[in-house]
Structure formats: structure tokens, C-alpha cells
Protein backbone atom coordinates (compact mmCIF):
# COMPACT_ATOMS: atom_id res chain seq x y z
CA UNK A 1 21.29 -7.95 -2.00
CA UNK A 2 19.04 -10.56 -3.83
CA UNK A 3 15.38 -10.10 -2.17
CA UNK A 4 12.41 -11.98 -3.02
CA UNK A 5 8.78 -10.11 -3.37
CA UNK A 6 5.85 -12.00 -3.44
CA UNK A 7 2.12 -11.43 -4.77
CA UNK A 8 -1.06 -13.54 -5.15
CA UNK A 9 -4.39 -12.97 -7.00
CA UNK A 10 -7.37 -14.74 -7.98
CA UNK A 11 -10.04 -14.90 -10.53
CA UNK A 12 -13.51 -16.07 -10.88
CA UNK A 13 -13.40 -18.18 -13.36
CA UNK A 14 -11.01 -20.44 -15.19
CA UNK A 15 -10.69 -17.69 -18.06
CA UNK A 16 -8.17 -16.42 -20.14
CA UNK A 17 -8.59 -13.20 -20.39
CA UNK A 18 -9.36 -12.77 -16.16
CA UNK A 19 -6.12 -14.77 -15.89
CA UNK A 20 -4.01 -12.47 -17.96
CA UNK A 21 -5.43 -8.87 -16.49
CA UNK A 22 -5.45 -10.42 -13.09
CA UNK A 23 -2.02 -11.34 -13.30
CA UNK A 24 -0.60 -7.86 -15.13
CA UNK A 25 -2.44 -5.73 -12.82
CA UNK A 26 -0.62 -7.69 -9.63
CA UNK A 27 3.20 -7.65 -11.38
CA UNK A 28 2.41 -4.25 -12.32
CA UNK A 29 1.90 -2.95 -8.75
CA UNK A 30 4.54 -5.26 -7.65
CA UNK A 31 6.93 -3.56 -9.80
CA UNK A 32 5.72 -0.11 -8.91
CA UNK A 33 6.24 -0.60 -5.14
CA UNK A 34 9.42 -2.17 -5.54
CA UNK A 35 11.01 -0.15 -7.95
CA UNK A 36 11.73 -3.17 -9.88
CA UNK A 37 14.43 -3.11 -13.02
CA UNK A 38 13.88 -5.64 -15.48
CA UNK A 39 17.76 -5.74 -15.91
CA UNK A 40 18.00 -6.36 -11.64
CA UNK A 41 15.28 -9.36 -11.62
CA UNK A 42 17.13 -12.79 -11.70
CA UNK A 43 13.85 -14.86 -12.60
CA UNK A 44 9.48 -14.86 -11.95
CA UNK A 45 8.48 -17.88 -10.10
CA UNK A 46 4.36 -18.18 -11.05
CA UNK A 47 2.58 -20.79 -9.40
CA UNK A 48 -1.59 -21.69 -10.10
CA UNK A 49 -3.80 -24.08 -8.27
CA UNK A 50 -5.19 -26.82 -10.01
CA UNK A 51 -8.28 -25.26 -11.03
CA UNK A 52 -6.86 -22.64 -13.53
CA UNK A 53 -5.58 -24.28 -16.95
CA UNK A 54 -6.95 -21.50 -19.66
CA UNK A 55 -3.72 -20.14 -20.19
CA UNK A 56 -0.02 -19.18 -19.05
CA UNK A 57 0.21 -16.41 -16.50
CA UNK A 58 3.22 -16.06 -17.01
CA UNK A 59 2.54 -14.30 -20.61
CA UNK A 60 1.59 -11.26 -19.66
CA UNK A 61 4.73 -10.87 -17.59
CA UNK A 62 6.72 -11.48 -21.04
CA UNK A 63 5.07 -8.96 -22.70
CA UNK A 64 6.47 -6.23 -20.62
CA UNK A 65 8.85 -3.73 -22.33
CA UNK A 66 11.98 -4.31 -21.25
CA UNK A 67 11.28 -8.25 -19.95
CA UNK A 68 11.98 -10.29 -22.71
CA UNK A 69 15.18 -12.22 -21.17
CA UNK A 70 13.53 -12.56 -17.62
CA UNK A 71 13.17 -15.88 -16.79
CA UNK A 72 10.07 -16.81 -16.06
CA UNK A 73 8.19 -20.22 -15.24
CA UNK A 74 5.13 -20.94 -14.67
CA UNK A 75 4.13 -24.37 -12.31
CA UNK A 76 1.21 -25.61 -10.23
CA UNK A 77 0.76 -25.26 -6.71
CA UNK A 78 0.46 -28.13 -4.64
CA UNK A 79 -3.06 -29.25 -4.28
CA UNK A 80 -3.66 -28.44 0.08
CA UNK A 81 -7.38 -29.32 1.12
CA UNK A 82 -9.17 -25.92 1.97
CA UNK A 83 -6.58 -24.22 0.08
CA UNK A 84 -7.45 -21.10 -1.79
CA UNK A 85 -9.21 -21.49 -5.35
CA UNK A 86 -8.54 -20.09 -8.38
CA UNK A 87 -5.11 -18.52 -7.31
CA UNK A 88 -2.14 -17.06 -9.13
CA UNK A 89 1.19 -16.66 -7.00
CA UNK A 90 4.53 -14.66 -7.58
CA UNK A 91 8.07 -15.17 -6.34
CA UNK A 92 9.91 -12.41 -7.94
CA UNK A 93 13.69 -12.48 -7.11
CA UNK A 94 15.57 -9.54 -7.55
CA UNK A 95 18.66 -7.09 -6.37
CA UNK A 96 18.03 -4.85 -4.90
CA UNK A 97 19.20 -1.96 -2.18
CA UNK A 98 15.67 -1.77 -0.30
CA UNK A 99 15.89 -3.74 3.40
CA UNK A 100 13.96 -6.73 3.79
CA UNK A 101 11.28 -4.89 6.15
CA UNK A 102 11.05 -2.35 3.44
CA UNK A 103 10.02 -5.02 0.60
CA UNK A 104 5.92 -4.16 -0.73
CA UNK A 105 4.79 -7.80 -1.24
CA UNK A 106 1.39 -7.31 -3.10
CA UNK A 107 -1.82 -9.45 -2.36
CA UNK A 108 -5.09 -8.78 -4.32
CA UNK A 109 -8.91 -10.00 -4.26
CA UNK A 110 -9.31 -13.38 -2.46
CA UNK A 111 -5.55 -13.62 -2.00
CA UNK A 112 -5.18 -10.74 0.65
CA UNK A 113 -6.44 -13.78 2.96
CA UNK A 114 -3.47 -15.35 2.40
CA UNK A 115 -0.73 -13.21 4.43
CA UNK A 116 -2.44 -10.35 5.97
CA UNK A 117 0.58 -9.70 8.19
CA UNK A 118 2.51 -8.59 5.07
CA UNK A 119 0.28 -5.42 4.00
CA UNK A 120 1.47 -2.53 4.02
């Protein structure tokens, strides 16, 4: 079955370096509570609000061992008034055996205000 997993961070600051860790740490965990293959991912949708423009978030996803033919794209957000700042989201599509109910879609910092319903 193709699932999709989704995860959202943000940062502080419109910074490189924030933008990168941030965004490891959060495909990191989504990977761990997934079980996530690189071979069984069909692509990495990452999405930023207007406010972040330091770097591509998707890098740090490339630089995983194993991740090199992922496809992954990186694209803004559209621009919602009182929409969350300085955000990073992930639409991960992969196969996968685990049940819908059973997928760990990860939120971090500010972003856990986004779907609270999905923590697990």
C-alpha cells in the first residue's frame, strides 16, 4: 500500500544551519517511527513558508545514506494570514505494510500546533 507520513518543524530564524538540523532531526524521527526504506519511498514533498529562503531543506534529506535517487522537491507553502511562521513541512510517500491508523506522522517545536489530533 502507498501511505503518506507527514511532519512539520520550525526554526527561529531564517538560518541555514537551524534549517538543515531542524529538518534532519524531523525526517530522521519520521523514518525511525515508520520504518522507512529508502528503496520503498516513491518521493519527499518539502514545503516552507515564505519567510525561510537561507537554504534548501530538502538537502539534508539527500545526504542520507542510502537516499540519493529519492525524489525530492522542495516548494513554498501558500502564504494563509495567521498561518504558522518559519515552518518546514513533509509529505513523505511511501509503501508500506503498516495500516493507515498505525502511520507516526511527526510534528516538532511550533509545528505540534498544527495537528495535535495526529500525536501519538
Amino acid at each position: 500500500m502507498i501511505r503518506g507520513i507527514r511532519g512539520a518543524t520550525t526554526v527561529n530564524a531564517n538560518n541555514e544551519q537551524e534549517i538543515f538540523g531542524n529538518t534532519r532531526e524531523l525526517i530522521l524521527e519520521m523514518i525511525e517511527k515508520n520504518q522507512v526504506e529508502a528503496t520503498d519511498v516513491s518521493s519527499v514533498l518539502v514545503t516552507v513558508t515564505d519567510d525561510l529562503t537561507a537554504t534548501f531543506p530538502a538537502k539534508p534529506i539527500r545526504e542520507l545514506d542510502g537516499w540519493t535517487y529519492v525524489p525530492v522537491m522542495c516548494m513554498k507553502e501558500i502564504n494563509v494570514p495567521h498561518g504558522l511562521p518559519r515552518c518546514i513541512r513533509i509529505m513523505m510517500t511511501v509503501n508500506t505494510a503498516i495500516e493507515q491508523a498505525d502511520i507516526h506522522h511527526v510534528y516538532h517545536y511550533e509545528a505540534r500546533k498544527l495537528r495535535p489530533d495526529l500525536l501519538k
